[in-house]
C-alpha atoms as a PDB file:
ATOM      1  CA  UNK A   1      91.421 121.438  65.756  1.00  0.00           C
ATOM      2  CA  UNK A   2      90.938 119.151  67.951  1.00  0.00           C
ATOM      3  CA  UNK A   3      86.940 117.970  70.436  1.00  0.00           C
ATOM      4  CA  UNK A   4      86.084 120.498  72.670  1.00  0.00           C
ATOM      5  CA  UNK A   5      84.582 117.907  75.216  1.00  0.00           C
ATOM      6  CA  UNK A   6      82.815 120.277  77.904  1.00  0.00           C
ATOM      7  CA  UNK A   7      82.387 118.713  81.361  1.00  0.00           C
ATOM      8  CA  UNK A   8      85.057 116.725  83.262  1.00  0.00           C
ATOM      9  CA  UNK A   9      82.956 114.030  83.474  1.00  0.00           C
ATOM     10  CA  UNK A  10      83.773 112.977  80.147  1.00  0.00           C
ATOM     11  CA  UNK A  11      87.808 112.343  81.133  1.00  0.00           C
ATOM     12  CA  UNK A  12      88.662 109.208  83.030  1.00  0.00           C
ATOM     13  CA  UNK A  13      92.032 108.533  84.304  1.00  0.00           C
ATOM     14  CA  UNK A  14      94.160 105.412  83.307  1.00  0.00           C
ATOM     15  CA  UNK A  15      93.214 103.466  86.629  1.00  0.00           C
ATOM     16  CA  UNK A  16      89.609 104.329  85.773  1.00  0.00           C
ATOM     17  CA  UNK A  17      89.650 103.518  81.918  1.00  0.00           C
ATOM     18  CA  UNK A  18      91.095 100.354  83.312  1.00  0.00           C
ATOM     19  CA  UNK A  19      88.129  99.695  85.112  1.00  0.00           C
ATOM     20  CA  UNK A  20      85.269 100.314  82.982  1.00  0.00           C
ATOM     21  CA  UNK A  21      87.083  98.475  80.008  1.00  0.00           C
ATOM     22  CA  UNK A  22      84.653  95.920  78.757  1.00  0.00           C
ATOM     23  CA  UNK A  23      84.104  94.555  75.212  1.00  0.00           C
ATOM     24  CA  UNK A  24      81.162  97.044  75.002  1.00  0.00           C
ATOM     25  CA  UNK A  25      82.736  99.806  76.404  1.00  0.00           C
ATOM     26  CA  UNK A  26      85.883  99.752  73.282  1.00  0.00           C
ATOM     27  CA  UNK A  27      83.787 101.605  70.775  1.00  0.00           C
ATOM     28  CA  UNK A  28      83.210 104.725  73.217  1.00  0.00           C
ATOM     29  CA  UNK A  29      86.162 104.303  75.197  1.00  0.00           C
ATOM     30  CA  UNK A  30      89.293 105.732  73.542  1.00  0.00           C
ATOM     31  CA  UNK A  31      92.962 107.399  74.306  1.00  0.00           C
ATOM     32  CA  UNK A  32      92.522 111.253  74.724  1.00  0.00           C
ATOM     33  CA  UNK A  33      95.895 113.751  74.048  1.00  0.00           C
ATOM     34  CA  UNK A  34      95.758 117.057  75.082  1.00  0.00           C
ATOM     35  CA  UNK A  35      98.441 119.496  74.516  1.00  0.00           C
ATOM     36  CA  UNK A  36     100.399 119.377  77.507  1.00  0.00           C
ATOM     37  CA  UNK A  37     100.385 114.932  76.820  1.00  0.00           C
ATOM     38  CA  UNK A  38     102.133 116.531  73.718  1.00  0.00           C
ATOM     39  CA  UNK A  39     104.529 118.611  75.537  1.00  0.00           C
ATOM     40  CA  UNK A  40     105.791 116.073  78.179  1.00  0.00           C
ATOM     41  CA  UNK A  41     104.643 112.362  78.846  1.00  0.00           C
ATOM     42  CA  UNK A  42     101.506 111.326  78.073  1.00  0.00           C
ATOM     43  CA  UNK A  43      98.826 111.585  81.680  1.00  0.00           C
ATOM     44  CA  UNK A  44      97.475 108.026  79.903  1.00  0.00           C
ATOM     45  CA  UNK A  45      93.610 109.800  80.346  1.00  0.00           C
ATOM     46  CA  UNK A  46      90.801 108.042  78.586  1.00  0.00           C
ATOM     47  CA  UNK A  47      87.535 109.956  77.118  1.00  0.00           C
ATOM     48  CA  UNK A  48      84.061 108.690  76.596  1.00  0.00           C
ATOM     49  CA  UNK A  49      83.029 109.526  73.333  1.00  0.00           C
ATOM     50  CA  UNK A  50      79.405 108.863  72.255  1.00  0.00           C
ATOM     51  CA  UNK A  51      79.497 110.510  68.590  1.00  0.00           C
ATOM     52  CA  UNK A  52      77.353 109.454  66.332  1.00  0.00           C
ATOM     53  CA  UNK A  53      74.951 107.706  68.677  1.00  0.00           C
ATOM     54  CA  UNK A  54      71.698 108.843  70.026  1.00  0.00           C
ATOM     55  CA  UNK A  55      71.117 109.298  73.221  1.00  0.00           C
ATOM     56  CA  UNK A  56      68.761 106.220  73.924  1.00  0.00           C
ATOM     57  CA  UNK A  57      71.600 103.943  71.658  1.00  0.00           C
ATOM     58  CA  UNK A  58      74.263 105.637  74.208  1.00  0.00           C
ATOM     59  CA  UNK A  59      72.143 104.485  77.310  1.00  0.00           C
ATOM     60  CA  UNK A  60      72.013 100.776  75.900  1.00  0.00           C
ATOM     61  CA  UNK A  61      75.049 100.117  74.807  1.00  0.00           C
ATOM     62  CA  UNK A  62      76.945 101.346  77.681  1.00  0.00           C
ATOM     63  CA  UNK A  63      74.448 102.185  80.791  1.00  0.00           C
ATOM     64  CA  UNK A  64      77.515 102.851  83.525  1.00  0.00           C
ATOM     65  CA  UNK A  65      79.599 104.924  80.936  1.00  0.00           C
ATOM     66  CA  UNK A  66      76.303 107.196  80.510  1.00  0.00           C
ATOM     67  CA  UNK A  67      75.430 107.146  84.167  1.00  0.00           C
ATOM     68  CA  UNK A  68      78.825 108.590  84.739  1.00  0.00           C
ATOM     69  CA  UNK A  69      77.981 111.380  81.977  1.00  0.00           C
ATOM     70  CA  UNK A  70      74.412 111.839  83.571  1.00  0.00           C
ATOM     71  CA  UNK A  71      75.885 112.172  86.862  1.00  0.00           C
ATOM     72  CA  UNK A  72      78.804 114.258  86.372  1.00  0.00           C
ATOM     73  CA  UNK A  73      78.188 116.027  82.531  1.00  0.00           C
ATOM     74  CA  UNK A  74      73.979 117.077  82.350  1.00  0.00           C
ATOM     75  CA  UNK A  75      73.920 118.977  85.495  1.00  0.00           C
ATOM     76  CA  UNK A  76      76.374 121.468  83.936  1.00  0.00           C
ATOM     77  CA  UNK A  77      75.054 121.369  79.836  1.00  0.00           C
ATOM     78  CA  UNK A  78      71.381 121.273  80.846  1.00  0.00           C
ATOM     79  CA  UNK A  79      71.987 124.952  82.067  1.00  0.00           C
ATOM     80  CA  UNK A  80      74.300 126.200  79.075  1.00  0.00           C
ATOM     81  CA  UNK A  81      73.089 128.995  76.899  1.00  0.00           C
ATOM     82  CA  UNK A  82      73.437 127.061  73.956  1.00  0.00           C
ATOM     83  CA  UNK A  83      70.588 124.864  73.025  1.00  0.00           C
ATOM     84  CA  UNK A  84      72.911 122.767  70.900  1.00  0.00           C
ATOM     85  CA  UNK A  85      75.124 121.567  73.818  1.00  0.00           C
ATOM     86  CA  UNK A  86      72.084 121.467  76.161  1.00  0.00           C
ATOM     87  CA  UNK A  87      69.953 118.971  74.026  1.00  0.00           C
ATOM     88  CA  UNK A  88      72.892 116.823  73.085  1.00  0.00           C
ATOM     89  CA  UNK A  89      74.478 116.624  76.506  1.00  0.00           C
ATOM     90  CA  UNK A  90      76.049 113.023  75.998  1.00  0.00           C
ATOM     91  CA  UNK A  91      77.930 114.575  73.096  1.00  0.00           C
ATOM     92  CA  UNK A  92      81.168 116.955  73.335  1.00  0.00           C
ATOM     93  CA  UNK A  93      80.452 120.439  72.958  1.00  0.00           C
ATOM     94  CA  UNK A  94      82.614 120.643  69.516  1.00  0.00           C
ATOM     95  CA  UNK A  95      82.870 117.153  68.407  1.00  0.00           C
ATOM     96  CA  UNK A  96      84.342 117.818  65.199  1.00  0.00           C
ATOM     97  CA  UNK A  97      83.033 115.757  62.305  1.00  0.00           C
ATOM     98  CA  UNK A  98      85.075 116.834  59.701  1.00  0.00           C
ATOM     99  CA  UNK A  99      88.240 115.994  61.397  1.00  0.00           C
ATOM    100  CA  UNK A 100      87.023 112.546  62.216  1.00  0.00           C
ATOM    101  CA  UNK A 101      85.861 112.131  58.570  1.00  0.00           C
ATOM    102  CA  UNK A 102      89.628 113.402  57.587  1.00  0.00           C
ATOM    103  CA  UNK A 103      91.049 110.964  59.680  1.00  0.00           C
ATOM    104  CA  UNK A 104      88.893 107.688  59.633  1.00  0.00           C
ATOM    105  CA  UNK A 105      90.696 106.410  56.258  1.00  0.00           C
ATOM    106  CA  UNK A 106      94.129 107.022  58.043  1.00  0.00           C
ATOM    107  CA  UNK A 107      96.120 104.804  60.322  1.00  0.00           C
ATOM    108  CA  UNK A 108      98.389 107.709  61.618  1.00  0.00           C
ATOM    109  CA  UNK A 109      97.543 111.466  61.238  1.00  0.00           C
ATOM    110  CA  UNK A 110      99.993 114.256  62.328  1.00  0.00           C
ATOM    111  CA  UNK A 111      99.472 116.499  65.315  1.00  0.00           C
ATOM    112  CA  UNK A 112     101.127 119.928  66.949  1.00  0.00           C
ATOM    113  CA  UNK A 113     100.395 122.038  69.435  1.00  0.00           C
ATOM    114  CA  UNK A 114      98.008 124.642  69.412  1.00  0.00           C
ATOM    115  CA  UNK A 115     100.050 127.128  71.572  1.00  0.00           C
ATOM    116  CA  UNK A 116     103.502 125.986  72.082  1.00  0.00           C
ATOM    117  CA  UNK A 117     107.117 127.757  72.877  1.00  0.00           C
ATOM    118  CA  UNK A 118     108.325 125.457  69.719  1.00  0.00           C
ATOM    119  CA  UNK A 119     106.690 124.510  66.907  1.00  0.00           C
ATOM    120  CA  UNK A 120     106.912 120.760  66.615  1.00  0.00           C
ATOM    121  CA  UNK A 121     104.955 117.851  65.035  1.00  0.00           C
ATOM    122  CA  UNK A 122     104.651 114.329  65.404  1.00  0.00           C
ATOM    123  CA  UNK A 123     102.954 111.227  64.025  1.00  0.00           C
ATOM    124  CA  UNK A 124      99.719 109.868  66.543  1.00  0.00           C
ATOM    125  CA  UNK A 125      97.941 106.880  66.175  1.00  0.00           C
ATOM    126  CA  UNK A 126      93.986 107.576  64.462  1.00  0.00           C
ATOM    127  CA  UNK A 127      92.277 105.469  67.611  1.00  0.00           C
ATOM    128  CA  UNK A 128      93.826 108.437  70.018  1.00  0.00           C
ATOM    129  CA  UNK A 129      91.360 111.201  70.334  1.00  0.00           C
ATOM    130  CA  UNK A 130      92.904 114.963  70.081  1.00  0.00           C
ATOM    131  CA  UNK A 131      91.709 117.506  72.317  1.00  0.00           C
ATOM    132  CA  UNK A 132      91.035 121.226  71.230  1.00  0.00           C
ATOM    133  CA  UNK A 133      94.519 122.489  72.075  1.00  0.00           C
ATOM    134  CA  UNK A 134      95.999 120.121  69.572  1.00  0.00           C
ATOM    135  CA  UNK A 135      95.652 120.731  65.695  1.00  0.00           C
ATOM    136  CA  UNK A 136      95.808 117.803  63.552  1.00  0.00           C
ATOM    137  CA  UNK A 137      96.653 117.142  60.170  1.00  0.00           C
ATOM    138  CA  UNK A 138      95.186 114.612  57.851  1.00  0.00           C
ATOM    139  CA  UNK A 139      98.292 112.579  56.413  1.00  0.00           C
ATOM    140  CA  UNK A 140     100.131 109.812  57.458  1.00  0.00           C
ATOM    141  CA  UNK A 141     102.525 110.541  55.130  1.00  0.00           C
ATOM    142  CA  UNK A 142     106.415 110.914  56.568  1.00  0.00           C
ATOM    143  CA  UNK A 143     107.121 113.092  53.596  1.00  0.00           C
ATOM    144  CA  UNK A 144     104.281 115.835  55.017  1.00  0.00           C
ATOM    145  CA  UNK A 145     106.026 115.740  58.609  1.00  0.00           C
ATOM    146  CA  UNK A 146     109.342 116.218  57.442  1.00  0.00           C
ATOM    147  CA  UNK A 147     107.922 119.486  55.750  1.00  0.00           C
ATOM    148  CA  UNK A 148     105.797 120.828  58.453  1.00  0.00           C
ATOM    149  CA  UNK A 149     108.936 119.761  60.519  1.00  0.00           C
ATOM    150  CA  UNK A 150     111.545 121.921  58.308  1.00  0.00           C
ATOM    151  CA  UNK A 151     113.553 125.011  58.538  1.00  0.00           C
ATOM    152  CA  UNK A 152     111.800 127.012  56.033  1.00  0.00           C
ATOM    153  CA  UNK A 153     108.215 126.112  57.336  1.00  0.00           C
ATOM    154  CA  UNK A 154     109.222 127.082  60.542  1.00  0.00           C
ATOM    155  CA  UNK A 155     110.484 130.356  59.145  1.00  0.00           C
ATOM    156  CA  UNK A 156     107.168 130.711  57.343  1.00  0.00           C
ATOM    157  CA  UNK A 157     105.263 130.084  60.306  1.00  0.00           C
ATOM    158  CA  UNK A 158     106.847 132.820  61.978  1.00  0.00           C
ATOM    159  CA  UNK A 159     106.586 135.617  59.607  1.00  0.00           C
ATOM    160  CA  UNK A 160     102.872 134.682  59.451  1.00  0.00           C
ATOM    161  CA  UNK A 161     101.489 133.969  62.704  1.00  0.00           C
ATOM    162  CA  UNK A 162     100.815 136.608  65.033  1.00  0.00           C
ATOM    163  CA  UNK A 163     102.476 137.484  68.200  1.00  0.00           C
ATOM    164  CA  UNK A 164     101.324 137.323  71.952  1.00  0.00           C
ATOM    165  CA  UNK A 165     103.510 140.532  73.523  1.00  0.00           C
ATOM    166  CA  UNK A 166     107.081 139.608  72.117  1.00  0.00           C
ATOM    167  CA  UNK A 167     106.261 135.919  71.230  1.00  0.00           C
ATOM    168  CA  UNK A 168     105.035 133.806  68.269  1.00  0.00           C
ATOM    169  CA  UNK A 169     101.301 132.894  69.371  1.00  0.00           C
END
């Protein structure tokens, strides 16, 4: 599954990606997919994504990216019931370090959506972060898509998933 960012503030659109790209800004500053990017053409939305740094490393390295966060992000986590998401504020509420670890030796990885009339699967970049409603898979390998991608997975899939009313869920 794809990060669970919590708080708007952490999307930008393309115009403002655009804007706040500098040479600092290209580690924390990366292409964002969300199931419905999936579905139909891509919105082109940016997220800031702090992982892995501290918060004082965060506020160095990229002071108007984490003024946007402090402005728009903190007001909301500092109140949250969970202490994890209020202490580390700067960071998405389910940042998922086992998929990045998964997918940091790829150059591709395959993705599908999480809740979807059809079940379909394509190849994304690694650099392009998944959202939550997006479940990726850790090959880059054609040979994996064409099975996820084939009649008798999609069968399987079927008779194993559940059902929401009278549809596959």
């Amino acid at each position: 599954m794809g990060v669970t960012p919590l708080g708007a503030g952490f999307r930008l659109s393309a115009a403002e990606a655009r804007a706040c790209a500098l040479p600092s800004s290209s580690r924390v500053l990366r292409p964002f997919l969300t199931g419905r990017d999936l579905c139909s053409q891509a919105s082109g939305e940016s997220i800031i994504d702090f992982f892995g740094l501290a918060e004082e490393k965060a506020r160095a390295e990229n002071p108007e990216l984490f003024q946007r966060l402090l402005n728009t992000v903190y007001p909301v986590r500092c109140t949250d019931k969970r202490a994890a998401y209020r202490t580390r504020w700067w960071i998405f509420a389910e940042p998922r370090p086992s998929m990045r670890a998964a997918l940091a030796s790829l150059r591709r990885y395959i993705a599908t959506v999480q809740v979807s009339k059809h079940r379909f699967f394509v190849f994304v970049e690694t650099h392009v972060l998944p959202d939550h409603g997006l479940f990726a898979v850790a090959s880059d390998d054609a040979y994996y898509l064409g099975v996820l991608s084939s009649t008798i997975h999609g069968k399987w899939a079927l008779a194993t998933s559940g059902t929401l009313e009278d549809r596959p869920y």
